[in-house]
PDB file of N, CA and C in Angstrom:
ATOM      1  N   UNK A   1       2.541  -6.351 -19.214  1.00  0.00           N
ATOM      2  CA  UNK A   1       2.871  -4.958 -19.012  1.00  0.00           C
ATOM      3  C   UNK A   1       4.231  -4.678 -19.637  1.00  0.00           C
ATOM      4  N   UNK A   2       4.287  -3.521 -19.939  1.00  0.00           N
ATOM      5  CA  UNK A   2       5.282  -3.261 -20.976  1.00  0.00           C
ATOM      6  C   UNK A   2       6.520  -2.127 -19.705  1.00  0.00           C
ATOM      7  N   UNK A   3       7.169  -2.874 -19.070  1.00  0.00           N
ATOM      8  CA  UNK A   3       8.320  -1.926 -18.335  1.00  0.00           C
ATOM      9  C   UNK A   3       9.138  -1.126 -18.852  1.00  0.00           C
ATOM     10  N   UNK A   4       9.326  -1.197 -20.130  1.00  0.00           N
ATOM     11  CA  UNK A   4      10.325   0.081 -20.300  1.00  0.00           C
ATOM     12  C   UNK A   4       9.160   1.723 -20.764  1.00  0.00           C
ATOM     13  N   UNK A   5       7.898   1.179 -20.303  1.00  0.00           N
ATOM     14  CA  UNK A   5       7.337   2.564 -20.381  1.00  0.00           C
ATOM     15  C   UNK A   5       7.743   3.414 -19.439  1.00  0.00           C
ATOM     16  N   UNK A   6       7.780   3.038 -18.634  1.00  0.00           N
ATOM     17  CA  UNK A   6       7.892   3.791 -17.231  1.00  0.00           C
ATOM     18  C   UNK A   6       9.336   3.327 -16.287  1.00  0.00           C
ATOM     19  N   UNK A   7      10.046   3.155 -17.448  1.00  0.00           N
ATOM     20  CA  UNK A   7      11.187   2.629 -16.616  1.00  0.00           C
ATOM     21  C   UNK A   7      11.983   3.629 -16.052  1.00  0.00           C
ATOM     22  N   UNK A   8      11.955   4.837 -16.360  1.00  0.00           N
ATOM     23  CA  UNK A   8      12.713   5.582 -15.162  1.00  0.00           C
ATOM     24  C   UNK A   8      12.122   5.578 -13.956  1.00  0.00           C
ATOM     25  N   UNK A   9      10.899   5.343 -13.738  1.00  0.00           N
ATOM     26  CA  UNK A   9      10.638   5.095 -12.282  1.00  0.00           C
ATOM     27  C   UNK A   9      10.264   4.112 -11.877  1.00  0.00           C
ATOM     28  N   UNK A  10      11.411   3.284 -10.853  1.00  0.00           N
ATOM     29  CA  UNK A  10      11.301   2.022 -10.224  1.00  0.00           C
ATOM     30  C   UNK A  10      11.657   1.162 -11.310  1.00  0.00           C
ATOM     31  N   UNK A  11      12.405   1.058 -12.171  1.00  0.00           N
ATOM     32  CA  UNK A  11      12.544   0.364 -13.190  1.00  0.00           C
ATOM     33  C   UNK A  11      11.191   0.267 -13.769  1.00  0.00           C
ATOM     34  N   UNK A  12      10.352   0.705 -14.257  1.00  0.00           N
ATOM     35  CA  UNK A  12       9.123   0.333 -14.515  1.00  0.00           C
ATOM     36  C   UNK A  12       8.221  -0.621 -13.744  1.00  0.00           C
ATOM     37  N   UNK A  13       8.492  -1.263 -12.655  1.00  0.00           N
ATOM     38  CA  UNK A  13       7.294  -1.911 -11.977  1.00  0.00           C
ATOM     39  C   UNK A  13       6.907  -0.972 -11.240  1.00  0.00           C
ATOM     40  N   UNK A  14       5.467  -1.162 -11.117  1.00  0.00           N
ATOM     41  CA  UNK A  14       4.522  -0.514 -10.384  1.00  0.00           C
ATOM     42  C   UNK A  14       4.735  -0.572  -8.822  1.00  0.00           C
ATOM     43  N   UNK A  15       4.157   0.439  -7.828  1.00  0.00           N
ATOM     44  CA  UNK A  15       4.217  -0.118  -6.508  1.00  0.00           C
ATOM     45  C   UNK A  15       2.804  -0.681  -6.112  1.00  0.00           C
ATOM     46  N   UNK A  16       2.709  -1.785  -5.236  1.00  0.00           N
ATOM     47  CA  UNK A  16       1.828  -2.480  -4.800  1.00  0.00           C
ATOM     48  C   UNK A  16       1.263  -1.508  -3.616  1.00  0.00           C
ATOM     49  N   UNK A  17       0.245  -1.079  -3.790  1.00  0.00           N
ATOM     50  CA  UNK A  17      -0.722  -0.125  -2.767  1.00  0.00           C
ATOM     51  C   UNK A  17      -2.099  -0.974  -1.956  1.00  0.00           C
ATOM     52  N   UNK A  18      -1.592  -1.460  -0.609  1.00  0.00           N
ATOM     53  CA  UNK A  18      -2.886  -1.727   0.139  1.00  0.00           C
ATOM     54  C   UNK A  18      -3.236  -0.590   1.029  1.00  0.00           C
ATOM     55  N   UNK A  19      -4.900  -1.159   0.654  1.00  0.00           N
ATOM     56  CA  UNK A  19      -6.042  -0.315   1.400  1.00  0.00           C
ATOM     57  C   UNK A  19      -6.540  -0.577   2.406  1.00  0.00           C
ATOM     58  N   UNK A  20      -7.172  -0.711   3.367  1.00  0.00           N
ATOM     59  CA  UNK A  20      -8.177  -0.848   3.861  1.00  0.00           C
ATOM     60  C   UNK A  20      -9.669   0.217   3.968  1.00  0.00           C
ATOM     61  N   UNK A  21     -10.866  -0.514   4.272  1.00  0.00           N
ATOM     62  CA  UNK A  21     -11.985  -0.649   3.489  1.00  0.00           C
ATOM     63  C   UNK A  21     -12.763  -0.011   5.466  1.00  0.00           C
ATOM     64  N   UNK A  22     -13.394   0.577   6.307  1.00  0.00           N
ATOM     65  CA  UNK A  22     -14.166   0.435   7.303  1.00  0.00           C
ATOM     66  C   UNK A  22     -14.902   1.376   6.467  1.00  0.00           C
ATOM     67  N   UNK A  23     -16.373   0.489   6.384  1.00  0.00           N
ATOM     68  CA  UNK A  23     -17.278   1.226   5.967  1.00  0.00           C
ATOM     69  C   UNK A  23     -18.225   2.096   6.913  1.00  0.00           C
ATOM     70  N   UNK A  24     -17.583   1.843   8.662  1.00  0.00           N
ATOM     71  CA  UNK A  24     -18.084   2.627   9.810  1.00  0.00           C
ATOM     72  C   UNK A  24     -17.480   4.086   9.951  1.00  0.00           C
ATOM     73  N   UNK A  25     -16.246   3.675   9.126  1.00  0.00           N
ATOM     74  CA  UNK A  25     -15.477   4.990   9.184  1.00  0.00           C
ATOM     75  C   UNK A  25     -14.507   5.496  10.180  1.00  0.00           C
ATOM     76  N   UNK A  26     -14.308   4.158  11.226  1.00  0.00           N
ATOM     77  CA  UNK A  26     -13.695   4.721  12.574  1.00  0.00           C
ATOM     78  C   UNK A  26     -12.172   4.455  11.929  1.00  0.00           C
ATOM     79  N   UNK A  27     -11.749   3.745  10.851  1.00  0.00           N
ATOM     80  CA  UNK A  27     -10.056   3.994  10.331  1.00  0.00           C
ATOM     81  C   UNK A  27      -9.850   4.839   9.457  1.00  0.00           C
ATOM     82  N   UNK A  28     -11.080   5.401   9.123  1.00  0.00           N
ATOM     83  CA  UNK A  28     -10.685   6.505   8.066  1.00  0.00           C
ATOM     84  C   UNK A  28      -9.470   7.437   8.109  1.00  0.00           C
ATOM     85  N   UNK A  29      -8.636   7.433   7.588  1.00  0.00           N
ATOM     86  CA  UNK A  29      -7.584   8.545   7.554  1.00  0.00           C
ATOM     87  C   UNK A  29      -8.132  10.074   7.343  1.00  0.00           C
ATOM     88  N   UNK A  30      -7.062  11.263   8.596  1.00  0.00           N
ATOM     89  CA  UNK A  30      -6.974  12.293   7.749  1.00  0.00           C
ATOM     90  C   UNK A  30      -6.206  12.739   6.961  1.00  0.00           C
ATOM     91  N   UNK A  31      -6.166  13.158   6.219  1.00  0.00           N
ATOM     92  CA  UNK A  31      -5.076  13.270   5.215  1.00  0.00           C
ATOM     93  C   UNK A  31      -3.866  12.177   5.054  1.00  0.00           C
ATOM     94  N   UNK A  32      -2.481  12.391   4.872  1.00  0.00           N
ATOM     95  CA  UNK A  32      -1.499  11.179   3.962  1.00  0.00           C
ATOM     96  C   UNK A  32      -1.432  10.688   5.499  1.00  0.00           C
ATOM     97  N   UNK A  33      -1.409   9.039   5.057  1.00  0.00           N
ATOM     98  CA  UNK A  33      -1.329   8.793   6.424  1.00  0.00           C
ATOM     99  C   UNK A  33      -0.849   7.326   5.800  1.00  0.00           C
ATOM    100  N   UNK A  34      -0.190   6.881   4.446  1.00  0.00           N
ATOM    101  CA  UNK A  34       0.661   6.481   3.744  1.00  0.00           C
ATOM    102  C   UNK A  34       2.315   5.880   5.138  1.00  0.00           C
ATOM    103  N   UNK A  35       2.658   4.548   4.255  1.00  0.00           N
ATOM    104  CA  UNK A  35       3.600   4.058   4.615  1.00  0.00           C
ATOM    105  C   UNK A  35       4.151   3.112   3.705  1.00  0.00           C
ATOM    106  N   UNK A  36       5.665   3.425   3.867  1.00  0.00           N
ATOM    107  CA  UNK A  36       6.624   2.425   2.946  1.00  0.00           C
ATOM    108  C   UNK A  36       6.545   0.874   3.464  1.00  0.00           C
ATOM    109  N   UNK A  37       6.426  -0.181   2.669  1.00  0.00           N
ATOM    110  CA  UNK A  37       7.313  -1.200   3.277  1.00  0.00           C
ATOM    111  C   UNK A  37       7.946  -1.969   2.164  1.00  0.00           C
ATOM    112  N   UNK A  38       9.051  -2.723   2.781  1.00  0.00           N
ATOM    113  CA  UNK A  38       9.936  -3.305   2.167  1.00  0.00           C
ATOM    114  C   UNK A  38       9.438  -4.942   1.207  1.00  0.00           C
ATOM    115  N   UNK A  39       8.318  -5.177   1.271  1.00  0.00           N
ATOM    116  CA  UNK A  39       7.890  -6.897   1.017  1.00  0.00           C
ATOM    117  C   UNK A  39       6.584  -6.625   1.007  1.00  0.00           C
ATOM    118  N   UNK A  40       6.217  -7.476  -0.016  1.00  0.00           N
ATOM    119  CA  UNK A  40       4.481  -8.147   0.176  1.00  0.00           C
ATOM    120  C   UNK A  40       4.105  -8.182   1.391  1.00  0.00           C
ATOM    121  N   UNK A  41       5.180  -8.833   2.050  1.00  0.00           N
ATOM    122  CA  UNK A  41       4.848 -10.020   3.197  1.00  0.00           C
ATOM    123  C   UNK A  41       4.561  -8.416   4.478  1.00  0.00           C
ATOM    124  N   UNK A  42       5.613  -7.670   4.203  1.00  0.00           N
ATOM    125  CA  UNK A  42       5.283  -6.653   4.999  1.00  0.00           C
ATOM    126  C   UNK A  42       4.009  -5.571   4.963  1.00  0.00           C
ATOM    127  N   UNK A  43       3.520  -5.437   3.410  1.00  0.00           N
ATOM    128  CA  UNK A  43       2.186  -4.840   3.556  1.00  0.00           C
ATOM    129  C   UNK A  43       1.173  -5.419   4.521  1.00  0.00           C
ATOM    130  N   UNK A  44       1.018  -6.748   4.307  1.00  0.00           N
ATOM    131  CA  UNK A  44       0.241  -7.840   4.643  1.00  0.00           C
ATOM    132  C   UNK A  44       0.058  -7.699   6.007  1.00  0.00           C
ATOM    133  N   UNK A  45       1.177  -7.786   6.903  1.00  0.00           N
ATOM    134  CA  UNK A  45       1.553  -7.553   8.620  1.00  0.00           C
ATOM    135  C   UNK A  45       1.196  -6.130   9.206  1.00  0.00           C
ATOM    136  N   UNK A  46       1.194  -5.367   7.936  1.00  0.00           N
ATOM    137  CA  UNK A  46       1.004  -3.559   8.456  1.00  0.00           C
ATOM    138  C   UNK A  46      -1.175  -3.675   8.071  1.00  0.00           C
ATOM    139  N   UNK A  47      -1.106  -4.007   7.344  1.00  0.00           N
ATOM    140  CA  UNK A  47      -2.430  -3.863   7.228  1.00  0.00           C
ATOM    141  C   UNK A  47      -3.407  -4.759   8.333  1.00  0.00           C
ATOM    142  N   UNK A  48      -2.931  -6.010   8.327  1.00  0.00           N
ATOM    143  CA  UNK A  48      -3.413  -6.815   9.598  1.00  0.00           C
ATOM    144  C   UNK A  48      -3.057  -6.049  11.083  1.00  0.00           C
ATOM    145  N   UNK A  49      -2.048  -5.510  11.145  1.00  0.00           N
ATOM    146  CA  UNK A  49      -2.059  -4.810  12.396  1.00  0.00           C
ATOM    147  C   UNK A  49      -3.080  -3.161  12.570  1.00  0.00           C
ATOM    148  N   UNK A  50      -3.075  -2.994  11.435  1.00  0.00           N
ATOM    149  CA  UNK A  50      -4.222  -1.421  11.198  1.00  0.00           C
ATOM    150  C   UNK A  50      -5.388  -2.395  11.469  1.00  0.00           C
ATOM    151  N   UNK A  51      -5.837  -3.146  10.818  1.00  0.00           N
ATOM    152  CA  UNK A  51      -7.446  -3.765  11.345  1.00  0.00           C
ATOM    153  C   UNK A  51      -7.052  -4.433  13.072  1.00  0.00           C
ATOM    154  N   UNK A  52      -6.144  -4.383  13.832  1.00  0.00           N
ATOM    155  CA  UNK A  52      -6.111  -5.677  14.809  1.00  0.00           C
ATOM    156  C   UNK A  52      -6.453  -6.654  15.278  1.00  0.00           C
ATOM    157  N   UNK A  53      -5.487  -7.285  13.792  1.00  0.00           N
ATOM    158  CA  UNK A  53      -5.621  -8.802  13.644  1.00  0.00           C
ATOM    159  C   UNK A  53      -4.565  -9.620  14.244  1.00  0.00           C
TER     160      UNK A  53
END
């Protein structure tokens, strides 16, 4: 990947966006329902706690 394309924002790296997937539909979001975190390690802990793991 080429970073100085987009280097005014975030220096050019991308942000890492996790999802989660209930194909029952009971986590479905309404509308932005979006959150920052600081680390991999912290997506990882926010998403395991949205499924309650």
């Amino acid at each position: 990947m080429d970073y100085t394309t987009c280097a005014a924002f975030n220096c050019g790296r991308p942000d890492v966006v996790f999802m989660v997937h209930d194909p029952g539909g009971g986590l479905a979001p309404s509308g932005w329902s979006g959150r920052y975190v600081n680390s991999y390690d912290d997506g990882i802990d926010a998403v395991h706690s949205r499924l309650g793991l």
